[in-house]
Protein backbone atom coordinates (compact mmCIF):
# COMPACT_ATOMS: atom_id res chain seq x y z
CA UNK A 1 -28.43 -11.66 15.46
CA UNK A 2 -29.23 -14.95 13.21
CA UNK A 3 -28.03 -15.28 9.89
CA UNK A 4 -31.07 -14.62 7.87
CA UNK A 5 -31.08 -11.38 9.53
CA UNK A 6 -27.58 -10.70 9.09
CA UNK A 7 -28.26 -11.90 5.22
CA UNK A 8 -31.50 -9.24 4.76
CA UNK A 9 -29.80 -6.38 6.27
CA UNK A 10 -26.37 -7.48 3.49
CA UNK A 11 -27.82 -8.08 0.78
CA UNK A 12 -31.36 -7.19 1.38
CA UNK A 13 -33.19 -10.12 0.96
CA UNK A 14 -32.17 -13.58 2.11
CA UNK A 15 -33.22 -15.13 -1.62
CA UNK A 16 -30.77 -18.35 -3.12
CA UNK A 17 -30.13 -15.70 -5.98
CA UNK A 18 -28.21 -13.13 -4.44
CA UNK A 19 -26.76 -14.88 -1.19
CA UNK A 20 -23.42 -15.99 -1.90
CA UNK A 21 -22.77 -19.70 -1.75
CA UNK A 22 -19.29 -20.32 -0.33
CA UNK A 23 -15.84 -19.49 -0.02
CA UNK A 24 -13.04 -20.53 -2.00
CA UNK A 25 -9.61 -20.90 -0.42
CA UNK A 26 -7.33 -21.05 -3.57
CA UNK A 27 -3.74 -21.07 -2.20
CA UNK A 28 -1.02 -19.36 -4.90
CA UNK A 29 0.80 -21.49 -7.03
CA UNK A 30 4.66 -21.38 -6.74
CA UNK A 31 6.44 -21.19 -10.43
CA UNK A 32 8.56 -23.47 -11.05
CA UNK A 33 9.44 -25.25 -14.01
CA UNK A 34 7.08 -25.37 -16.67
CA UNK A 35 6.59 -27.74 -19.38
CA UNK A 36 6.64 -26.17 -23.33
CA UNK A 37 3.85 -24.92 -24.45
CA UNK A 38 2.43 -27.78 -27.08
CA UNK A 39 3.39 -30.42 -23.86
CA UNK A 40 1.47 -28.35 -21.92
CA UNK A 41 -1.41 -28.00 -24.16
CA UNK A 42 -1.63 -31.33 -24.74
CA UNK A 43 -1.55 -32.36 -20.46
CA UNK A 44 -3.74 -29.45 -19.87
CA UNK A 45 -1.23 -27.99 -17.40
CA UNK A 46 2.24 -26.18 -17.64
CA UNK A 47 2.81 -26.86 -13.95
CA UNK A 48 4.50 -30.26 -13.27
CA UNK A 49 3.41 -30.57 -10.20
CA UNK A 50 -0.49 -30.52 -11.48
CA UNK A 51 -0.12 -32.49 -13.80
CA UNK A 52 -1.85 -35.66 -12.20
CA UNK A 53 -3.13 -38.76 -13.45
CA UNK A 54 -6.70 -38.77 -14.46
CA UNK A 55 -7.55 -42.82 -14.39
CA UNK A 56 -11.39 -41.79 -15.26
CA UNK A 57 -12.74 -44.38 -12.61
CA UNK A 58 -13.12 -43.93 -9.13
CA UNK A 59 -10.60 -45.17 -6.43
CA UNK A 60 -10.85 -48.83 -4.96
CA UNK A 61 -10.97 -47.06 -1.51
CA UNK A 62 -13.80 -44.81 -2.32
CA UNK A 63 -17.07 -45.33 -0.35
C-alpha cells in the first residue's frame, strides 16, 4: 500500500493540514546539578550541561 493511501485511510485525507510532519526523538534529561534560580534565569538553563555558548555567528567550518 503507498503512503498517500496509508495517509487517507489515517487521517482521511492526505492534506499538509492534518498529516503530521515528523517525529521528534527528545532523549530524557538526567538531573544533575542545577544552577540557582536567578543564574539560571539569566543563562536560560538550570542544567549545566546545556548551558552552551551561543557565539551568534556561524562556525568557520560551516558550508
Amino acid at each position: 500500500m503507498e503512503s498517500m493511501q496509508i495517509l487517507q485511510q489515517l487521517y482521511g485525507a492526505a492534506r499538509a493540514d492534518v498529516t503530521p510532519l515528523a517525529m521528534a526523538y527528545v532523549p530524557v534529561q538526567q538531573w544533575d546539578a542545577i544552577y540557582e534560580a536567578e543564574k539560571g534565569l539569566s543563562r536560560g538553563t538550570i542544567f549545566p550541561a546545556l548551558d552552551l555558548p551561543f557565539l551568534g555567528k556561524e562556525p568557520k567550518n560551516h558550508e
